[in-house]
ModelCIF file with pLDDT and N, C-alpha, C, O atoms, coordinates in Angstrom:
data_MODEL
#
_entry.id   MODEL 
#
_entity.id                         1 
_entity.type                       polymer 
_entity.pdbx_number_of_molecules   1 
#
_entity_poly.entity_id                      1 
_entity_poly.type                           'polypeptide(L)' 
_entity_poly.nstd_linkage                   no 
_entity_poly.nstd_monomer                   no 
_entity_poly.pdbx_seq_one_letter_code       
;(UNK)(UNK)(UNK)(UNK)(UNK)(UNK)(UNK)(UNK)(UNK)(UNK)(UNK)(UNK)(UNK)(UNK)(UNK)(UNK)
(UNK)(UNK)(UNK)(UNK)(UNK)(UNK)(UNK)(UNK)(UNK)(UNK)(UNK)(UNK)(UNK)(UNK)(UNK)(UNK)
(UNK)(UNK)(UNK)(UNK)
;
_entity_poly.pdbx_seq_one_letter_code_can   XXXXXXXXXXXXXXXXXXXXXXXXXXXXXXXXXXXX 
_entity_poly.pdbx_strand_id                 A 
#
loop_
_entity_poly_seq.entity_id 
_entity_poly_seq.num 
_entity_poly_seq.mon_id 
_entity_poly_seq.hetero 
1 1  UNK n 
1 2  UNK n 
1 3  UNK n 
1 4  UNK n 
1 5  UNK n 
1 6  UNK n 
1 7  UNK n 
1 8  UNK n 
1 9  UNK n 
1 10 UNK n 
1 11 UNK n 
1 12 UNK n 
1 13 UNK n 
1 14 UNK n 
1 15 UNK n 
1 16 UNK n 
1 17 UNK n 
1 18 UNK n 
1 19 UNK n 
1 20 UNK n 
1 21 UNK n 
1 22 UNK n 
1 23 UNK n 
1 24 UNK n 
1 25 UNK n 
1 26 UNK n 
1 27 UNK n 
1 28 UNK n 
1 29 UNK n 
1 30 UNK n 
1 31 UNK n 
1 32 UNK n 
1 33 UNK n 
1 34 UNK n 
1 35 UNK n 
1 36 UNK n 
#
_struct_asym.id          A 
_struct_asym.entity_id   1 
#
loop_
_ma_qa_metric.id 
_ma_qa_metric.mode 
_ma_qa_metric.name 
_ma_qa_metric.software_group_id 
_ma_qa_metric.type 
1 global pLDDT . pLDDT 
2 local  pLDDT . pLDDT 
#
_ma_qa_metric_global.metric_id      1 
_ma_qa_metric_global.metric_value   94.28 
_ma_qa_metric_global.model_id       1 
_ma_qa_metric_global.ordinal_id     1 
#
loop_
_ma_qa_metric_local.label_asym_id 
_ma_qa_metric_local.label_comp_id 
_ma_qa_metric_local.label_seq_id 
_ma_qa_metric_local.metric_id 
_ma_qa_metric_local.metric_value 
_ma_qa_metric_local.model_id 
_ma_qa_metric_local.ordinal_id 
A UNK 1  2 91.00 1 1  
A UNK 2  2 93.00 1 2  
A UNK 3  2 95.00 1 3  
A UNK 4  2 94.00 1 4  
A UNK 5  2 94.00 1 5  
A UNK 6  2 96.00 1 6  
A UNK 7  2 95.00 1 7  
A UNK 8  2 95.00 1 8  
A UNK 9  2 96.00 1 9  
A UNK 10 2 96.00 1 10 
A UNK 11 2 96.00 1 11 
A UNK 12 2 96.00 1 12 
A UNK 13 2 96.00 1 13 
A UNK 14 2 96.00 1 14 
A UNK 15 2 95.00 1 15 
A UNK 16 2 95.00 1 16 
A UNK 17 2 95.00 1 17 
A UNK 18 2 94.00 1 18 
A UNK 19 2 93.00 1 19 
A UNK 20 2 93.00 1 20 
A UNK 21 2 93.00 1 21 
A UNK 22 2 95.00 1 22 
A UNK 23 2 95.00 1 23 
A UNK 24 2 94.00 1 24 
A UNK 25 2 92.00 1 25 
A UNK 26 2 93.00 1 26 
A UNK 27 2 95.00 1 27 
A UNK 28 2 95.00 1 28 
A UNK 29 2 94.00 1 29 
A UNK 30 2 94.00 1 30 
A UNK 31 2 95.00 1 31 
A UNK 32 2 95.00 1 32 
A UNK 33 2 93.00 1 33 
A UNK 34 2 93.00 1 34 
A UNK 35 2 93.00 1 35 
A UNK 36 2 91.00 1 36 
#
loop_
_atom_site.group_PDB 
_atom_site.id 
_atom_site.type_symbol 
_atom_site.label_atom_id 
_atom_site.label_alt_id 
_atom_site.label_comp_id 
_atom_site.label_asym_id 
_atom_site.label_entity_id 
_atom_site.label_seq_id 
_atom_site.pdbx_PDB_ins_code 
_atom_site.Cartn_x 
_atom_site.Cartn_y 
_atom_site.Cartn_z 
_atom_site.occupancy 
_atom_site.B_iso_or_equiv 
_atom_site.pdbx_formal_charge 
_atom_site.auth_seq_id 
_atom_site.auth_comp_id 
_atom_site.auth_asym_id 
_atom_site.auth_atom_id 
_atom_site.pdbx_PDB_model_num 
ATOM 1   N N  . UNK A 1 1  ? 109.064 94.452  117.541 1.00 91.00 ? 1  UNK A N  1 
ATOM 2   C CA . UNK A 1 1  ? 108.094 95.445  117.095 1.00 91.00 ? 1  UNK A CA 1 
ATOM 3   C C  . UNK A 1 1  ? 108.656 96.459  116.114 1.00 91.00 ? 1  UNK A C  1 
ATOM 4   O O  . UNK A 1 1  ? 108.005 97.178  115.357 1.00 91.00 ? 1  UNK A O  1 
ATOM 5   N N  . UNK A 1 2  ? 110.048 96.393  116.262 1.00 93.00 ? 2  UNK A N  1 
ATOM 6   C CA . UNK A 1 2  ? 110.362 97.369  114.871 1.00 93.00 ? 2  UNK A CA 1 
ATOM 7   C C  . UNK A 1 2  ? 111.013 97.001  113.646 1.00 93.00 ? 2  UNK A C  1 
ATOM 8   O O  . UNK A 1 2  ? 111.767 97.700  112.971 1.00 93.00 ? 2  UNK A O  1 
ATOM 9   N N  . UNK A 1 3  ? 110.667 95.923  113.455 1.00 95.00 ? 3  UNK A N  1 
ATOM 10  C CA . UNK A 1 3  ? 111.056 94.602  112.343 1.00 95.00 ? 3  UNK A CA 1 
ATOM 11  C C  . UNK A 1 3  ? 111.856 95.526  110.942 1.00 95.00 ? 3  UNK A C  1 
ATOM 12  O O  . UNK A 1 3  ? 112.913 95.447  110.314 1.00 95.00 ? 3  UNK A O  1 
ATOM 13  N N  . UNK A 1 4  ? 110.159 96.722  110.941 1.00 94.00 ? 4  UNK A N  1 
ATOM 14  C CA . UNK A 1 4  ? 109.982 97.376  109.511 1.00 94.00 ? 4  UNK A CA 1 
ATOM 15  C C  . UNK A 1 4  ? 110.712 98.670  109.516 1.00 94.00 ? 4  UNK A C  1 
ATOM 16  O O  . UNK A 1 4  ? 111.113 99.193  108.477 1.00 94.00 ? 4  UNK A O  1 
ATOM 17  N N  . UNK A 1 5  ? 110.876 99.169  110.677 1.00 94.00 ? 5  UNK A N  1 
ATOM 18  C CA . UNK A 1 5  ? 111.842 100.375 110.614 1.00 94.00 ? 5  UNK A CA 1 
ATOM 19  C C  . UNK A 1 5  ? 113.754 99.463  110.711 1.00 94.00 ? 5  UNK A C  1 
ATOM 20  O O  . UNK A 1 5  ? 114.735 100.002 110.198 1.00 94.00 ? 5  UNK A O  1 
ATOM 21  N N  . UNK A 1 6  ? 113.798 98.637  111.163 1.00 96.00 ? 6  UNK A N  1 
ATOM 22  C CA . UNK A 1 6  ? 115.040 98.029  111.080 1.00 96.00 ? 6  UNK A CA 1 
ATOM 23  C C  . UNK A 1 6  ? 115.328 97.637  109.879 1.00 96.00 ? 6  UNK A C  1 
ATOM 24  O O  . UNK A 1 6  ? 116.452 97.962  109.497 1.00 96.00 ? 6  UNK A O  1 
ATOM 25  N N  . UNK A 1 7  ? 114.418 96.800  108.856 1.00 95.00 ? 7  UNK A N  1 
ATOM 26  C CA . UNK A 1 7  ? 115.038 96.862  107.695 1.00 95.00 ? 7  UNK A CA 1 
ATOM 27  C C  . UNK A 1 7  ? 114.710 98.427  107.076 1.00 95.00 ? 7  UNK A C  1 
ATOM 28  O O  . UNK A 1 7  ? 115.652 98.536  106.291 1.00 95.00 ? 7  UNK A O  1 
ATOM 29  N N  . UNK A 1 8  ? 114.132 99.372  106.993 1.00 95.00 ? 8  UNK A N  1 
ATOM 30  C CA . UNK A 1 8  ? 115.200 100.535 106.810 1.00 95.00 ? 8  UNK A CA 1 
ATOM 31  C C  . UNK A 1 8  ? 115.965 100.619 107.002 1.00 95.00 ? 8  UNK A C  1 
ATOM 32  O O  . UNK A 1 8  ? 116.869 100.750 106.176 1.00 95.00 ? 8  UNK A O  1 
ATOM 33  N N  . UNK A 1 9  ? 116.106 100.597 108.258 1.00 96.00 ? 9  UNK A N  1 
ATOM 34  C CA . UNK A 1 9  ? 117.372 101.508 108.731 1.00 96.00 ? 9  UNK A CA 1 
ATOM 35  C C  . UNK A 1 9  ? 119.030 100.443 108.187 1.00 96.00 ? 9  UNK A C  1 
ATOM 36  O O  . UNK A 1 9  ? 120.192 100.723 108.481 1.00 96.00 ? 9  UNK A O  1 
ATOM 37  N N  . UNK A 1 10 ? 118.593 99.391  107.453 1.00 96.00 ? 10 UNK A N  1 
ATOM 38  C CA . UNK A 1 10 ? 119.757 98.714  107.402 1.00 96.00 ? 10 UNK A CA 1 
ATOM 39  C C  . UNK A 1 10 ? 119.806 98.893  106.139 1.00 96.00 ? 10 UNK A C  1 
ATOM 40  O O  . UNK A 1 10 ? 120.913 98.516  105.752 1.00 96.00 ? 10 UNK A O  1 
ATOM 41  N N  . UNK A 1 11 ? 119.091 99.327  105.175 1.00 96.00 ? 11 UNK A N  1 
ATOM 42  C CA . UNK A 1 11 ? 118.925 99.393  104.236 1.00 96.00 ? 11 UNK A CA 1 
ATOM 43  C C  . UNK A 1 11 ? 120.094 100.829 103.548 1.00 96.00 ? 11 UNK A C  1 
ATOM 44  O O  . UNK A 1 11 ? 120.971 100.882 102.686 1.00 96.00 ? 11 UNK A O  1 
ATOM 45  N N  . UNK A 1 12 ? 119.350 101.990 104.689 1.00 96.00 ? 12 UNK A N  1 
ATOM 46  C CA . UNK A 1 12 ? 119.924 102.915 104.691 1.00 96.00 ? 12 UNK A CA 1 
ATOM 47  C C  . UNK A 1 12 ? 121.681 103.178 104.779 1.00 96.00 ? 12 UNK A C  1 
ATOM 48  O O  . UNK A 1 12 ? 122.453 103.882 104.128 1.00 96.00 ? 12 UNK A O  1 
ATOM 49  N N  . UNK A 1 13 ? 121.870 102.106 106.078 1.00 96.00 ? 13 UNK A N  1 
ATOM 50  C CA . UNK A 1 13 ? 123.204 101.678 106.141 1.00 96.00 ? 13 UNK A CA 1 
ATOM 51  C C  . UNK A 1 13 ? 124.344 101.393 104.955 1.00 96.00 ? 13 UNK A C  1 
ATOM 52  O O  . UNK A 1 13 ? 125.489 101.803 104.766 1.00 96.00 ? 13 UNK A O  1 
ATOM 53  N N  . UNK A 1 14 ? 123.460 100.494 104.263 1.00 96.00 ? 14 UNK A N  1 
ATOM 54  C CA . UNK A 1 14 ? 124.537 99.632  103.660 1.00 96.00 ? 14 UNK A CA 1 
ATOM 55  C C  . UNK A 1 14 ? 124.735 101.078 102.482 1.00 96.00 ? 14 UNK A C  1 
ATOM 56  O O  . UNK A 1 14 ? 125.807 101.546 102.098 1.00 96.00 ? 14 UNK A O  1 
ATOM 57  N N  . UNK A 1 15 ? 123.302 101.554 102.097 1.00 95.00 ? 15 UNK A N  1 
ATOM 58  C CA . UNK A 1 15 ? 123.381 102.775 100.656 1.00 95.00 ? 15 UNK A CA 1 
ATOM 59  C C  . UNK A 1 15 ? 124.702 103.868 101.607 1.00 95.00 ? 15 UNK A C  1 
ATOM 60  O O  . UNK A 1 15 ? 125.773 104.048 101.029 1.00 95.00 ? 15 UNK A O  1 
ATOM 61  N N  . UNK A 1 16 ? 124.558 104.298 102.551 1.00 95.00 ? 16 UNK A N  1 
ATOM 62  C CA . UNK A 1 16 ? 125.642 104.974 103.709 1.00 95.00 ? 16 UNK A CA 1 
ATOM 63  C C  . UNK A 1 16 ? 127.063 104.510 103.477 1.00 95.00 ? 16 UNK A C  1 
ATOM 64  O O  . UNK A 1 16 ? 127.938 105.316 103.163 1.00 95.00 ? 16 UNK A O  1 
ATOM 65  N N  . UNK A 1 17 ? 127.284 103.309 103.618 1.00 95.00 ? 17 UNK A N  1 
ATOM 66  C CA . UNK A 1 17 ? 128.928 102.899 103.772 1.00 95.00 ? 17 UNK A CA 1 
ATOM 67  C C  . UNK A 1 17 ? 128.556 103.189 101.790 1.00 95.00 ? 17 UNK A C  1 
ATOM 68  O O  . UNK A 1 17 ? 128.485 104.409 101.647 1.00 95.00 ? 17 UNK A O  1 
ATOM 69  N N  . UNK A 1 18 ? 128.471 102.921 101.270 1.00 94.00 ? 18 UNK A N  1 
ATOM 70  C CA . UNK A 1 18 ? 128.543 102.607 99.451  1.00 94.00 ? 18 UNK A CA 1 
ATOM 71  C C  . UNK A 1 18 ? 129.212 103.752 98.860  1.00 94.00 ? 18 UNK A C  1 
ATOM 72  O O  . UNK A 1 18 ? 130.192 103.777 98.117  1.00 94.00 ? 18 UNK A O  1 
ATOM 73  N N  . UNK A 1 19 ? 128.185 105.114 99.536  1.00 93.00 ? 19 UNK A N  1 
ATOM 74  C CA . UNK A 1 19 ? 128.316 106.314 99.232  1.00 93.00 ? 19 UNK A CA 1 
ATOM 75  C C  . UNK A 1 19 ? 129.827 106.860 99.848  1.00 93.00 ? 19 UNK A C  1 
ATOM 76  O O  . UNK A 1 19 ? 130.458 107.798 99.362  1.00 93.00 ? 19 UNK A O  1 
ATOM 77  N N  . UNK A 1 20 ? 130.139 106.264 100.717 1.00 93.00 ? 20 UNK A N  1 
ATOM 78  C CA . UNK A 1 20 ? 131.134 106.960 101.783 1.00 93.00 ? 20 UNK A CA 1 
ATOM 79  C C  . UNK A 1 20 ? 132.277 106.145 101.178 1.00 93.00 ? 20 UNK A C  1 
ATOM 80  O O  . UNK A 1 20 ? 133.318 106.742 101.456 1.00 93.00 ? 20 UNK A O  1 
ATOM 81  N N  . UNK A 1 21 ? 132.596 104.795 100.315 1.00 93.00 ? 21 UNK A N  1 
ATOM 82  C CA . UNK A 1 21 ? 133.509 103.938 100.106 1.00 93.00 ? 21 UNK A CA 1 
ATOM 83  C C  . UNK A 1 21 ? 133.659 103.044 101.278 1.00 93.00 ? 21 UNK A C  1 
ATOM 84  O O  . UNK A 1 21 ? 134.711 102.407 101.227 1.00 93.00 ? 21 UNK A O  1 
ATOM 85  N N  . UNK A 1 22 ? 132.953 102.814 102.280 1.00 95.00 ? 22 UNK A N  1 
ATOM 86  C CA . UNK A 1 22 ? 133.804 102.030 103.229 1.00 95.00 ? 22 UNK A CA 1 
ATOM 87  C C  . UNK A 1 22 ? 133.188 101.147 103.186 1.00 95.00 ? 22 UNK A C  1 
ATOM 88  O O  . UNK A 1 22 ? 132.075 101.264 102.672 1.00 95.00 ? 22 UNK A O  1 
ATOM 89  N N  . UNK A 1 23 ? 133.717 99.548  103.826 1.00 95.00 ? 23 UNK A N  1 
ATOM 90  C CA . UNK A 1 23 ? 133.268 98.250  104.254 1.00 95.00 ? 23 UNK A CA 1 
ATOM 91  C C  . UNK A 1 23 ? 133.419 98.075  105.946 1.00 95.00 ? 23 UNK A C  1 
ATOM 92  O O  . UNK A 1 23 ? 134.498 98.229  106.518 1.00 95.00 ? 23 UNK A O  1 
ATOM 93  N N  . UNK A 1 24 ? 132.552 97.837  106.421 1.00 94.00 ? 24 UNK A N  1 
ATOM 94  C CA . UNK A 1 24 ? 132.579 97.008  107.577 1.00 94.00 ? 24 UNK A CA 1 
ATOM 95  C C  . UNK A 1 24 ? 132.665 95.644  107.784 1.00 94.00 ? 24 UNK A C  1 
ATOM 96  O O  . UNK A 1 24 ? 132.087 94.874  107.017 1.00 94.00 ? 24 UNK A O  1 
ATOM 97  N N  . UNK A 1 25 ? 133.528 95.116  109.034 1.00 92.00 ? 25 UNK A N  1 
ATOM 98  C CA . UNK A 1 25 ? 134.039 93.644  108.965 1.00 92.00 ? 25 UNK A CA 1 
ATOM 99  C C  . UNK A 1 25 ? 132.439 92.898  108.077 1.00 92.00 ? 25 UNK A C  1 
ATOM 100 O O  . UNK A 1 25 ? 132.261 93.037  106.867 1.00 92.00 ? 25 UNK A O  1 
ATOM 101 N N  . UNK A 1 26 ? 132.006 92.566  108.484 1.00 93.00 ? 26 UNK A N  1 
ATOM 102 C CA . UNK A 1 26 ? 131.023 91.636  107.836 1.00 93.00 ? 26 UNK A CA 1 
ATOM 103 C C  . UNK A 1 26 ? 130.727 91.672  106.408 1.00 93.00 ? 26 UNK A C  1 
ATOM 104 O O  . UNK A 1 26 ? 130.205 90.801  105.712 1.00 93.00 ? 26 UNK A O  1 
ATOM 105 N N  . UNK A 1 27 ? 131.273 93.159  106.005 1.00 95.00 ? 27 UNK A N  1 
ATOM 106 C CA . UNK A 1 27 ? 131.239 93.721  104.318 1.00 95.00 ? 27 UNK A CA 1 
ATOM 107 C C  . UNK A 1 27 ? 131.914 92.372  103.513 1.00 95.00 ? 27 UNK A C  1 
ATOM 108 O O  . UNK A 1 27 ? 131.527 91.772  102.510 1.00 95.00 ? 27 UNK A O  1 
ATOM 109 N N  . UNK A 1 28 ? 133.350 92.122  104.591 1.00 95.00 ? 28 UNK A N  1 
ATOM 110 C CA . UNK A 1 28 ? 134.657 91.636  103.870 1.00 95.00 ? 28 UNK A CA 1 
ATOM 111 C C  . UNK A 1 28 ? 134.342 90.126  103.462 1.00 95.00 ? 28 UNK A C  1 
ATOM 112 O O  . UNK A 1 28 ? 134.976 89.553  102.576 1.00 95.00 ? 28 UNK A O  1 
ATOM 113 N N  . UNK A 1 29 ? 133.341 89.548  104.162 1.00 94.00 ? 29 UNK A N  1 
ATOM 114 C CA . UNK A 1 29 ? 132.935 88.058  104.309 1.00 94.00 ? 29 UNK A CA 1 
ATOM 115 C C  . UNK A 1 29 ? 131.563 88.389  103.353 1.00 94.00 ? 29 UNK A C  1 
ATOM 116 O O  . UNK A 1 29 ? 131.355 87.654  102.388 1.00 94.00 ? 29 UNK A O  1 
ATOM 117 N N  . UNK A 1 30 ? 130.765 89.356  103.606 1.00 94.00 ? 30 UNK A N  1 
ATOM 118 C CA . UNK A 1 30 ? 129.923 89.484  102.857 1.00 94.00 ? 30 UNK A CA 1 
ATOM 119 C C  . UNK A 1 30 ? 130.069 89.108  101.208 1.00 94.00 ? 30 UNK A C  1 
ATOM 120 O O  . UNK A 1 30 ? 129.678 88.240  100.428 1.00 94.00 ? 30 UNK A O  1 
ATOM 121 N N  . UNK A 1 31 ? 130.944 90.416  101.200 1.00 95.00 ? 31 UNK A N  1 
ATOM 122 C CA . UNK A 1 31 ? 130.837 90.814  99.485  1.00 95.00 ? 31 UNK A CA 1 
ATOM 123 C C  . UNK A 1 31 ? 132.164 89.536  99.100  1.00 95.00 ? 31 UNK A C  1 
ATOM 124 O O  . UNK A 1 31 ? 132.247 89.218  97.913  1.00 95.00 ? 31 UNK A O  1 
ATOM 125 N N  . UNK A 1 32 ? 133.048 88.924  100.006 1.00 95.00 ? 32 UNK A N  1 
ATOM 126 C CA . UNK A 1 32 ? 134.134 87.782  99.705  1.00 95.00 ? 32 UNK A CA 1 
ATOM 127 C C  . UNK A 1 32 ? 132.960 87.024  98.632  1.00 95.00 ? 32 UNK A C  1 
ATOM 128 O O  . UNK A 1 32 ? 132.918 86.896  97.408  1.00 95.00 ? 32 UNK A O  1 
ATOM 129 N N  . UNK A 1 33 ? 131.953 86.560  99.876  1.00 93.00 ? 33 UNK A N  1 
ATOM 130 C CA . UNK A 1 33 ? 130.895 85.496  99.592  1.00 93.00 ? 33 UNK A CA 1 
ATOM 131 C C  . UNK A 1 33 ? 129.658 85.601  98.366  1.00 93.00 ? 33 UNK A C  1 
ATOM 132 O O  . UNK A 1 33 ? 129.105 84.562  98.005  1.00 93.00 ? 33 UNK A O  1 
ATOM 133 N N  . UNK A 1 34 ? 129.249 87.025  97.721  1.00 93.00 ? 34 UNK A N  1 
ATOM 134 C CA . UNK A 1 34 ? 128.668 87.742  97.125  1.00 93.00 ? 34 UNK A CA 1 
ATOM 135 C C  . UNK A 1 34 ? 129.441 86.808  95.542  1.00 93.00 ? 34 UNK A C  1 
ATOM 136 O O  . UNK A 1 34 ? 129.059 86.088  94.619  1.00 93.00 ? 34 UNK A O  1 
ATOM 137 N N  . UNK A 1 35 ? 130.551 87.356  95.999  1.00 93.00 ? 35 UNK A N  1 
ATOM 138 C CA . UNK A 1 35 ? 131.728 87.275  94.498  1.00 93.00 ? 35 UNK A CA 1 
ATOM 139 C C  . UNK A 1 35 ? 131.754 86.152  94.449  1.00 93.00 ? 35 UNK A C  1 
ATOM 140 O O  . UNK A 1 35 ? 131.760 85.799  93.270  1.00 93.00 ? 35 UNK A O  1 
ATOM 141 N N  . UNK A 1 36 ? 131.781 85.114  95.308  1.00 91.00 ? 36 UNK A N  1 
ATOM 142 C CA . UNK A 1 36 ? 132.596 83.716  95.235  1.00 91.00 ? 36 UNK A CA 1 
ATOM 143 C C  . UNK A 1 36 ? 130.960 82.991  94.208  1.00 91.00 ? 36 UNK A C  1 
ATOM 144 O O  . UNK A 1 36 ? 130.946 81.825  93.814  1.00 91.00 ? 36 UNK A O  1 
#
């Protein structure tokens, strides 16, 4: 039931770590995989 506030709130997240410089584990496989 909160499908639409969760993608906010993940949304919010990722703009959060960007602003702050940081990656979280899944960043590292993420953005690895982004680039590759």
């Amino acid at each position: 039931g909160w499908t639409t506030e969760l993608r906010q709130l993940f949304a919010s997240y990722v703009e959060a770590k960007q602003r702050q410089n940081v990656l979280d584990y899944d960043d590292l496989l993420l953005y690895w995989s982004q680039m590759a």
